[in-house]
Protein backbone atom coordinates (compact mmCIF):
# COMPACT_ATOMS: atom_id res chain seq x y z
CA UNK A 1 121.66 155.86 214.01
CA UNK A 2 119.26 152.91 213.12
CA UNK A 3 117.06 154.92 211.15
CA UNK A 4 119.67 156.11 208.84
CA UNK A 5 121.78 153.12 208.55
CA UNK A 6 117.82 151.73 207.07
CA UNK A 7 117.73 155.23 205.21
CA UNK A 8 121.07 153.66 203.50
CA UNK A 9 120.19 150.17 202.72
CA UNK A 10 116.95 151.37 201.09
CA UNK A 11 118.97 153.76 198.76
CA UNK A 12 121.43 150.84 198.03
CA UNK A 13 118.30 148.60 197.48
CA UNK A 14 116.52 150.78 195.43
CA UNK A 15 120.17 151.61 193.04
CA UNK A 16 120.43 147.74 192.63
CA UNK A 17 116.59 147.75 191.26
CA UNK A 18 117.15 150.03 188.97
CA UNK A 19 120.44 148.35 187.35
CA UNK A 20 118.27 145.40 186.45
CA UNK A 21 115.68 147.87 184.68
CA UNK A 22 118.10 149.27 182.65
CA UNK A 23 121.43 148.59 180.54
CA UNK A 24 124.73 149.63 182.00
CA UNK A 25 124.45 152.59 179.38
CA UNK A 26 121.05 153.59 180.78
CA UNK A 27 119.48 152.80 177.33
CA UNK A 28 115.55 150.71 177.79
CA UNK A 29 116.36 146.98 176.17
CA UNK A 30 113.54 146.27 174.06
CA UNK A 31 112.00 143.12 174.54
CA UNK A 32 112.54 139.46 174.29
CA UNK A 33 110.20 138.26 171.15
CA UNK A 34 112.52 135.04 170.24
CA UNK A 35 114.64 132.03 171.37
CA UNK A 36 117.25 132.93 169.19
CA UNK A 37 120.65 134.63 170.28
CA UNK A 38 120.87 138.24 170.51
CA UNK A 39 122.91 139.74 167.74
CA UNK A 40 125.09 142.93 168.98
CA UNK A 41 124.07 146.30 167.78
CA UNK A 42 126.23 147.90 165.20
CA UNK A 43 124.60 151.22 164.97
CA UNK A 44 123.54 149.81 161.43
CA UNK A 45 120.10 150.37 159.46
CA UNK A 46 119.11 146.08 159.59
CA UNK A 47 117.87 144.97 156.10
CA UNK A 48 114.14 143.80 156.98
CA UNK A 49 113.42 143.06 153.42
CA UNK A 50 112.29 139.57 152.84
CA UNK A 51 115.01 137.80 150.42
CA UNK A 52 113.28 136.47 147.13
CA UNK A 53 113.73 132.69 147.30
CA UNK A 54 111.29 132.58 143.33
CA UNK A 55 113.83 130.68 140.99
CA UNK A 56 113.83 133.23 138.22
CA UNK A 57 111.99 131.25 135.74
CA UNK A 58 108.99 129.27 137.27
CA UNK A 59 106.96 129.29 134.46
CA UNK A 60 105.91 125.17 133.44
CA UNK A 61 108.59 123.75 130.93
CA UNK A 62 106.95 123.43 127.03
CA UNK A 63 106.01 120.25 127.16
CA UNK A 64 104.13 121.27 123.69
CA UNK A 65 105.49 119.37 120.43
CA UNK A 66 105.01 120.05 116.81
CA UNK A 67 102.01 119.43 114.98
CA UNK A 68 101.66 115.84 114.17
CA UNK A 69 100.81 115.27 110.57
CA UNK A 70 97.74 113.64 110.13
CA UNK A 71 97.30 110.23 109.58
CA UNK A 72 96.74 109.49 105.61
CA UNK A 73 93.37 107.35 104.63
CA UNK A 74 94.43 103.82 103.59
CA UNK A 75 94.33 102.20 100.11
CA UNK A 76 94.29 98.57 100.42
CA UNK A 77 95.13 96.20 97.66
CA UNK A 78 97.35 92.92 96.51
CA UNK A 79 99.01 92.79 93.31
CA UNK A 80 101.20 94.25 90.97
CA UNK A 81 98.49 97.43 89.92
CA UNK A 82 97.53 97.95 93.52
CA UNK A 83 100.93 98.22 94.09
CA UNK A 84 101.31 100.38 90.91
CA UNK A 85 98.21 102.85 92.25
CA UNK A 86 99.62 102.71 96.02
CA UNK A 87 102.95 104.21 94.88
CA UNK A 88 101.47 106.96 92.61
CA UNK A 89 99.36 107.72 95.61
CA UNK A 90 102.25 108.47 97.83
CA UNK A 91 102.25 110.95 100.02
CA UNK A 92 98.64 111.29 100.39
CA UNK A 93 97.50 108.02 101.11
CA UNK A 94 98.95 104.93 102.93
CA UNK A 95 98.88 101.87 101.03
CA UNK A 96 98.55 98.41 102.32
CA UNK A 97 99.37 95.61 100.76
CA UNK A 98 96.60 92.66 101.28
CA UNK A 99 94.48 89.70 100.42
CA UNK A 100 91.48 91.14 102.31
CA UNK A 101 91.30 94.68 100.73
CA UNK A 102 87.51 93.86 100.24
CA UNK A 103 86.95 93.37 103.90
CA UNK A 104 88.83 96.23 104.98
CA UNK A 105 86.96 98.35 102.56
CA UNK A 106 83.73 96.72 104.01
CA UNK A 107 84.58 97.79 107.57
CA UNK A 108 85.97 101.13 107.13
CA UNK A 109 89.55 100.12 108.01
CA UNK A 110 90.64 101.18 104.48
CA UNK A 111 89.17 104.49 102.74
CA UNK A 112 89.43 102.73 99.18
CA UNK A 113 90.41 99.46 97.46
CA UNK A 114 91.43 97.92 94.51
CA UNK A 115 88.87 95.35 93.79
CA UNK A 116 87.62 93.06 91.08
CA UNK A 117 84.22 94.50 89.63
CA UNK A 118 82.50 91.52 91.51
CA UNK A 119 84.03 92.20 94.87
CA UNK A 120 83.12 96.06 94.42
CA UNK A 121 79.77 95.51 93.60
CA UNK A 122 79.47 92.89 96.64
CA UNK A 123 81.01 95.40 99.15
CA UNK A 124 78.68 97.79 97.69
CA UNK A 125 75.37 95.30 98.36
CA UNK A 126 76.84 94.27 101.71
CA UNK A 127 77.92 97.41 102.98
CA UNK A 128 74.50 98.79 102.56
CA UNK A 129 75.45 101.16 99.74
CA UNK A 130 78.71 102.59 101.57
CA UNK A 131 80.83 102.25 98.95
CA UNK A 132 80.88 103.53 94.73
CA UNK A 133 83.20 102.73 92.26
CA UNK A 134 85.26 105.92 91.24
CA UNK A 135 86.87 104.32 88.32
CA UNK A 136 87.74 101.03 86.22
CA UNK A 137 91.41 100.44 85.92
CA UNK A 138 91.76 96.84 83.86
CA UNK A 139 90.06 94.81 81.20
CA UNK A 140 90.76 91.02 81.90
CA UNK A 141 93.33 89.99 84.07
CA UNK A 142 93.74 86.28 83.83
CA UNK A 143 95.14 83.26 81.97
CA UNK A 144 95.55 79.66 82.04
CA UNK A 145 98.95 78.80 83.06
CA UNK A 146 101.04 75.91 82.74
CA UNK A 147 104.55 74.33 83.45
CA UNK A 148 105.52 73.14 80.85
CA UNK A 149 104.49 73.12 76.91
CA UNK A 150 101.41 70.83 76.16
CA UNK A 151 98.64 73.63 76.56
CA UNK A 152 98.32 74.71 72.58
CA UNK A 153 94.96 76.57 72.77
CA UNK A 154 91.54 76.52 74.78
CA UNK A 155 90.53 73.04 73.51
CA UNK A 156 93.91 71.41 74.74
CA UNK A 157 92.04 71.47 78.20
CA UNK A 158 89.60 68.93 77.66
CA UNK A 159 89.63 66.36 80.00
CA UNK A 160 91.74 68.12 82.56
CA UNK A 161 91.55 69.82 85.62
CA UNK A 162 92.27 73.19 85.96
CA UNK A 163 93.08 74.60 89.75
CA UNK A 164 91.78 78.06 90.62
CA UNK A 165 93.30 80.20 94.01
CA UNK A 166 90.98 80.84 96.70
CA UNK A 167 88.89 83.66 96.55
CA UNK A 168 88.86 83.73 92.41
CA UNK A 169 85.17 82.56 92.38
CA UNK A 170 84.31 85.70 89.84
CA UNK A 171 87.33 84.88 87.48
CA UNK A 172 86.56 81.31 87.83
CA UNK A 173 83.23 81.69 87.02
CA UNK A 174 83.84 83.93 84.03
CA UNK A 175 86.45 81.02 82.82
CA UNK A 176 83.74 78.59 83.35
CA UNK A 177 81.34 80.47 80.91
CA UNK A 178 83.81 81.40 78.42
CA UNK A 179 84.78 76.97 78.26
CA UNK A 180 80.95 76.44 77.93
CA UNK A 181 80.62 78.93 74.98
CA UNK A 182 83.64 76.61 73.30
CA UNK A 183 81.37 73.56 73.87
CA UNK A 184 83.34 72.77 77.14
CA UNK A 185 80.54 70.73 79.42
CA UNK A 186 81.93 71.90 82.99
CA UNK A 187 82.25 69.40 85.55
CA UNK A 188 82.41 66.90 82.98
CA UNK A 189 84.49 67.48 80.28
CA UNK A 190 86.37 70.57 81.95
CA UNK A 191 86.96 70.48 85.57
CA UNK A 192 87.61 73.29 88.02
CA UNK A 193 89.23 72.68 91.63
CA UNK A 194 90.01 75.28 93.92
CA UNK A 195 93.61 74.87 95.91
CA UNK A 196 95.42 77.00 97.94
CA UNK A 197 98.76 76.07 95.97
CA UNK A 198 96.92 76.62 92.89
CA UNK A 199 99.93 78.96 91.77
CA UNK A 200 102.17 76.03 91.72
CA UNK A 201 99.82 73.57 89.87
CA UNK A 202 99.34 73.43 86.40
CA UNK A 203 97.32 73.92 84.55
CA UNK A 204 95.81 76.67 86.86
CA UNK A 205 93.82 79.99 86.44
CA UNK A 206 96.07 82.85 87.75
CA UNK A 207 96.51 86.65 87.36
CA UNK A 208 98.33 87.57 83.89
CA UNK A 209 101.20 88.56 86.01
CA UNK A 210 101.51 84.81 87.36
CA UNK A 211 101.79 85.95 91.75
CA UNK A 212 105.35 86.51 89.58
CA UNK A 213 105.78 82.53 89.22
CA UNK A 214 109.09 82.36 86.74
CA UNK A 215 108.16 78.69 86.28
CA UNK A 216 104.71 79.07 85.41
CA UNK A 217 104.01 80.47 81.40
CA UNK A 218 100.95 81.82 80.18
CA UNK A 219 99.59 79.46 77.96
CA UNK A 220 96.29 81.35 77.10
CA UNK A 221 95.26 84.71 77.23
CA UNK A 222 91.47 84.25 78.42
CA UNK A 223 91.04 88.30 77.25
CA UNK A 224 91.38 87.25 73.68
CA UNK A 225 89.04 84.24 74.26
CA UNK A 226 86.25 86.33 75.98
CA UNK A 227 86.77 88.90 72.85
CA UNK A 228 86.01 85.65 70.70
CA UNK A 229 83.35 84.38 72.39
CA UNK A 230 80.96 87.92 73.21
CA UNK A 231 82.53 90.19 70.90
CA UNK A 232 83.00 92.62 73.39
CA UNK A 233 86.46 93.97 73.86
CA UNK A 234 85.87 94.67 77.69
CA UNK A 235 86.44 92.37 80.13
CA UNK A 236 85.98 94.30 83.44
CA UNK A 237 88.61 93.60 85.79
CA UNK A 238 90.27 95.59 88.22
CA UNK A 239 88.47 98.91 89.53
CA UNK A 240 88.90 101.75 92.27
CA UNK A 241 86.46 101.13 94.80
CA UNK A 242 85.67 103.99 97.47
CA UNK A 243 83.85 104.70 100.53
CA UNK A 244 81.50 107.52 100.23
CA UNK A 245 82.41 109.88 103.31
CA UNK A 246 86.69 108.92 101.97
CA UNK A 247 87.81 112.68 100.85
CA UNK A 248 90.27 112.55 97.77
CA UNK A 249 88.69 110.03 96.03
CA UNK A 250 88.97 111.90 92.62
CA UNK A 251 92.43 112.69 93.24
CA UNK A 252 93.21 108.89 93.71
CA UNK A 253 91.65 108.03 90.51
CA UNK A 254 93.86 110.69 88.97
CA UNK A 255 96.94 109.25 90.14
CA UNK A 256 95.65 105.23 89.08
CA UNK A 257 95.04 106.77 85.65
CA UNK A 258 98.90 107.28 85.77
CA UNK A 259 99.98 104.05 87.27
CA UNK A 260 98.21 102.04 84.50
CA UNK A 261 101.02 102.69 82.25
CA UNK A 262 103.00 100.14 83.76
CA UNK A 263 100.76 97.13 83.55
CA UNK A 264 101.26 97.24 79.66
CA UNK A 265 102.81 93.84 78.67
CA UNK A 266 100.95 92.14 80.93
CA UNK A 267 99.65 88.86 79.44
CA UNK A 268 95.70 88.39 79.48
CA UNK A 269 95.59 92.45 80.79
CA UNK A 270 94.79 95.73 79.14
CA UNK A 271 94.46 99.35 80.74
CA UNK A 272 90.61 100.41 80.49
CA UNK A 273 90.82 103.73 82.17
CA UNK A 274 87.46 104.83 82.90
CA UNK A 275 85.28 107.41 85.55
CA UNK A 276 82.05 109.37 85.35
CA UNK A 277 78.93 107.84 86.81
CA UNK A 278 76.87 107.55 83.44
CA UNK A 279 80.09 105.56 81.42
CA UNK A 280 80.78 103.48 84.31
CA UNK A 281 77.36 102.46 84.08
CA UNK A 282 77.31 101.66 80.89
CA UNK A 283 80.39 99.84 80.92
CA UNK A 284 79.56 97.26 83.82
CA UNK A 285 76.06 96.74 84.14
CA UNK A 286 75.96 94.04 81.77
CA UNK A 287 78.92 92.31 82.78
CA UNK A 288 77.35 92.74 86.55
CA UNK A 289 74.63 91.05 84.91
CA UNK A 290 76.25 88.22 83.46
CA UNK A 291 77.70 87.54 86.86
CA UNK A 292 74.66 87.78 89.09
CA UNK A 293 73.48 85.20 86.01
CA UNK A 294 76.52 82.79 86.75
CA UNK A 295 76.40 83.18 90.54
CA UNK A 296 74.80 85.90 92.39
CA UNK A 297 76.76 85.23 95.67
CA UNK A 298 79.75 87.25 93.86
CA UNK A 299 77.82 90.49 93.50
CA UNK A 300 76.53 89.81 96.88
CA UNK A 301 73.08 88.99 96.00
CA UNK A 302 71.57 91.37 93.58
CA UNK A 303 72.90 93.76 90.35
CA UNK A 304 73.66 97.05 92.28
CA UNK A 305 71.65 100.08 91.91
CA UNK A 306 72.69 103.38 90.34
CA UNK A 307 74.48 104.55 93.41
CA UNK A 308 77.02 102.03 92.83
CA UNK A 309 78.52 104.77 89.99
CA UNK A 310 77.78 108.28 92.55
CA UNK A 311 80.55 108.53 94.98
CA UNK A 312 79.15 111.27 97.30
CA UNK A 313 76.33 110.36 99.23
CA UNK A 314 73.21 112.61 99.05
């Protein structure tokens, strides 16, 4: 009796074992891999493909821009045929209007300049040959104005004063010559004073187109008196001055060639279009020599050699 009531618990025993081995369906569980809940079986295929989480355009955004244009070479200048060149230029250089066009030429800051014949030359000198002229522009450029009606002719300045704007020192000196050709003893009987206000003095040397002074006239036209006194009619004045590595330069003198027409009427001023190495030299190098004569500071020391007139470097 014992032995099978054991026989009995052992079956019970061993059922109870075996209903924690298996499910209550008699299917195997698989097993445990996660934490997470245990989803109930549907009898469903289960989607094990991974979900694409790529936005659908990744690529960098264009942060790419249009070409920029590139930036135009600078003509500097001051004045009403600076201005004249600047705006023919248009569009293929960038003009600026100043006082120190020579300097910036000098440095590099400005591809070309318009320039007196003195400054050019003195660039030229100082910049160790960096620069050429590519073309004259002007012949003359100055008068004596007044306020005012008591200035008749050249001789009506004896005994006066006559107040020249700073940085004229190559006009002034030019004035200076053409007075002591008329007799004029400067210092003496003809004085010259530099002023900063010089445009509102009188009498006073100043540009034919008087810094556009209504209430200054010009009372002589210092071209006709240097025709008188060398008989030359060429006055060198204003020129194109270029650095030698500046691209364009011939197309720049094309375009002052045009502006000239509208300096005509300007009192003491005359067009005097002019390029090509040889007829450039021809045409300055004795006026360069009559300045280095008068004062050799405003050439910048010495009468420039013939690459002064060849505007590519070799």
């Amino acid at each position: 009796m014992k032995k099978a009531l054991a026989l009995m618990l052992a079956l019970v025993w061993i059922l109870a074992l075996g209903g924690c081995v298996t499910g209550g369906s008699g299917e195997t569980l698989p097993p445990e891999t996660g934490g997470g809940t245990q989803k109930e079986d549907t009898g469903k295929p289960v989607d094990t493909a991974v979900p694409d989480t790529t936005p659908e355009d990744t690529a960098p955004p264009d942060t790419q821009t249009e070409d920029t244009a590139p930036e135009l070479p600078v003509l500097a200048g001051f004045g009403p045929v600076a201005e004249a060149v600047g705006q023919a230029a248009a569009g293929s250089w960038t003009f600026v209007n100043t006082a120190d066009a020579a300097k910036q030429l000098s440095d590099g800051a400005a591809g070309a300049a318009i320039l007196s014949v003195g400054e050019a030359a003195r660039v030229y000198n100082e910049a160790d040959g960096a620069v050429a002229v590519a073309a004259l522009l002007t012949s003359g450029g100055w008068v004596i104005a007044e306020q005012g009606e008591t200035i008749r002719d050249i001789f009506s300045l004896a005994g006066k004063t006559v107040y020249v704007p700073a940085g004229a020192a190559e006009a002034a000196a030019v004035f200076g010559y053409i007075a002591e050709e008329y007799g004029f003893e400067m210092g003496s009987t003809l004085k010259l004073e530099e002023s900063q206000d010089a445009r509102s003095r009188t009498p006073a040397l100043l540009p034919g187109d008087l810094y556009g002074n209504s209430t200054q006239r010009a009372a002589i036209d210092l071209l006709a008196e240097w025709k008188d006194v060398t008989g030359q009619s060429l006055w060198p004045g204003l020129c194109l001055a270029v650095r030698k590595d500046a691209e364009g330069a011939e197309a720049l003198a094309g375009a002052a060639k045009k502006a000239l027409e509208g300096i005509k009427g300007t009192p003491g001023t005359e067009p005097a279009y002019m390029t090509g190495a040889e007829p450039l030299r021809e045409g300055l190098r004795s006026y360069l020599s009559l300045l280095y004569r008068l004062d050799p500071k405003i050439i910048g020391g010495y009468i420039p050699d013939d690459g002064f007139y060849t505007l590519q470097n070799t």
